[in-house]
Protein backbone atom coordinates (compact mmCIF):
# COMPACT_ATOMS: atom_id res chain seq x y z
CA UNK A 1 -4.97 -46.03 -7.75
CA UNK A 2 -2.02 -44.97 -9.98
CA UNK A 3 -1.66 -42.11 -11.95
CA UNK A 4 -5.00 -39.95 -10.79
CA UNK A 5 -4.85 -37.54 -8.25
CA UNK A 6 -8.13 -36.07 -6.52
CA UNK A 7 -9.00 -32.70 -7.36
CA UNK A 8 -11.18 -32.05 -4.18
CA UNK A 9 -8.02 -30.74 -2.57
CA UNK A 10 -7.55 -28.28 -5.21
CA UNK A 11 -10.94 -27.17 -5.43
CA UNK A 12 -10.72 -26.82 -1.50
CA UNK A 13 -7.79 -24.08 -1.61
CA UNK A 14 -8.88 -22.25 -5.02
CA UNK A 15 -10.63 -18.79 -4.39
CA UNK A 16 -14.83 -19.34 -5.78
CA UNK A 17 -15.73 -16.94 -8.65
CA UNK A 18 -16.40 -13.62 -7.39
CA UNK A 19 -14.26 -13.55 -4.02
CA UNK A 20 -11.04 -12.31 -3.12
CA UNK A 21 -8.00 -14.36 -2.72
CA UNK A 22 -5.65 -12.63 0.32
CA UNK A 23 -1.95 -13.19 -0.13
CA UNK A 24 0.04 -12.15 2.16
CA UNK A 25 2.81 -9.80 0.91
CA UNK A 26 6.82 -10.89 1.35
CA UNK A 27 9.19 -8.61 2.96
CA UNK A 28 11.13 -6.49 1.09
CA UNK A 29 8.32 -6.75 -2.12
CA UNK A 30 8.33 -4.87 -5.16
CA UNK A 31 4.63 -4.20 -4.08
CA UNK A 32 3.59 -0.56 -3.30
CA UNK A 33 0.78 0.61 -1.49
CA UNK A 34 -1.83 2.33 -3.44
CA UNK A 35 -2.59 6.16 -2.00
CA UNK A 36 -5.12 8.44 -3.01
CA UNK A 37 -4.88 12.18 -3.67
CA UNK A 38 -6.09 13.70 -0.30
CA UNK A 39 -5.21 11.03 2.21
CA UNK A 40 -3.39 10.73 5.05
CA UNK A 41 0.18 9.27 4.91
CA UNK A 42 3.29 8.84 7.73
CA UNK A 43 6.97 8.35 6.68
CA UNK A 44 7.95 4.83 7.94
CA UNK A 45 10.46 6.05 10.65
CA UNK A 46 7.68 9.22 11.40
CA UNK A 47 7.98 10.05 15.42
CA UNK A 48 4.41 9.85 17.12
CA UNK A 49 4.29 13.45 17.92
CA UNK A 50 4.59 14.88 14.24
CA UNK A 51 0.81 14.83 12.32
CA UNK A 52 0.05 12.76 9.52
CA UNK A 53 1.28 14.14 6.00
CA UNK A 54 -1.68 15.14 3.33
CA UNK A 55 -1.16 13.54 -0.19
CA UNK A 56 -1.08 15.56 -2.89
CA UNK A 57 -0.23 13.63 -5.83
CA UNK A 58 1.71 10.59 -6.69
CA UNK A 59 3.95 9.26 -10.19
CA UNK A 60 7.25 8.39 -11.69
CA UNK A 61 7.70 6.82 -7.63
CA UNK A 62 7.62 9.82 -5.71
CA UNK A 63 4.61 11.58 -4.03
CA UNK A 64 3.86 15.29 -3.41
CA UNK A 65 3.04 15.83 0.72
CA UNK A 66 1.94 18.48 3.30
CA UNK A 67 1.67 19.69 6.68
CA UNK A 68 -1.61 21.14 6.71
CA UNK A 69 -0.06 23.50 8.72
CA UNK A 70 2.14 24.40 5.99
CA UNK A 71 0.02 26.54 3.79
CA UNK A 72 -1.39 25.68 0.32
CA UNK A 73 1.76 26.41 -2.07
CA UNK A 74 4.27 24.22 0.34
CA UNK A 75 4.86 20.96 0.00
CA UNK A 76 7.68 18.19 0.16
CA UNK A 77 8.85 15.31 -2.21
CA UNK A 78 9.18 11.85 -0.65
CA UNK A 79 9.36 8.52 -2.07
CA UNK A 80 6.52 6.56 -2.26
CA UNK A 81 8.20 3.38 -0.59
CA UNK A 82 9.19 5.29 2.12
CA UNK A 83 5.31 6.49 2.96
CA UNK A 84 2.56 4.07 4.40
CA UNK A 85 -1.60 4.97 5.29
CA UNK A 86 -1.72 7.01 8.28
């Protein structure tokens, strides 16, 4: 048996039609997290005692946050790679 190779492996490890393939991410990725408008968010070196941040808005790499605390018209610029889901 020279030259062939069985495909049953490959067809073993491919994702079916319709399902999701997981892969798991590599440190330091170009890969952000996706955040929607009203969420909750932490900064990545957040201390326990401080309350989640609100999202405002997101784009160009930064995101708009809150305290709720903080009143409507405040708010605080961070970027997004430094935020994950609360």
């Amino acid at each position: 048996m020279t030259g062939k190779r069985s495909n049953s492996s490959q067809k073993r490890n491919s994702p079916r039609k319709g399902q999701l393939h997981l892969i798991a991410m590599k440190q330091g990725s170009n890969l952000l997290e996706l955040f929607q408008p009203g969420s909750f968010v932490r900064l990545k070196n957040q201390p326990n005692d401080l309350p989640p941040f609100q999202l405002i808005s997101c784009k160009g790499g930064s995101c708009f946050v809150r305290q709720q605390t903080w009143g409507q018209y405040i708010h605080w610029e961070v970027e997004h790679h430094r935020l994950k889901s609360a």
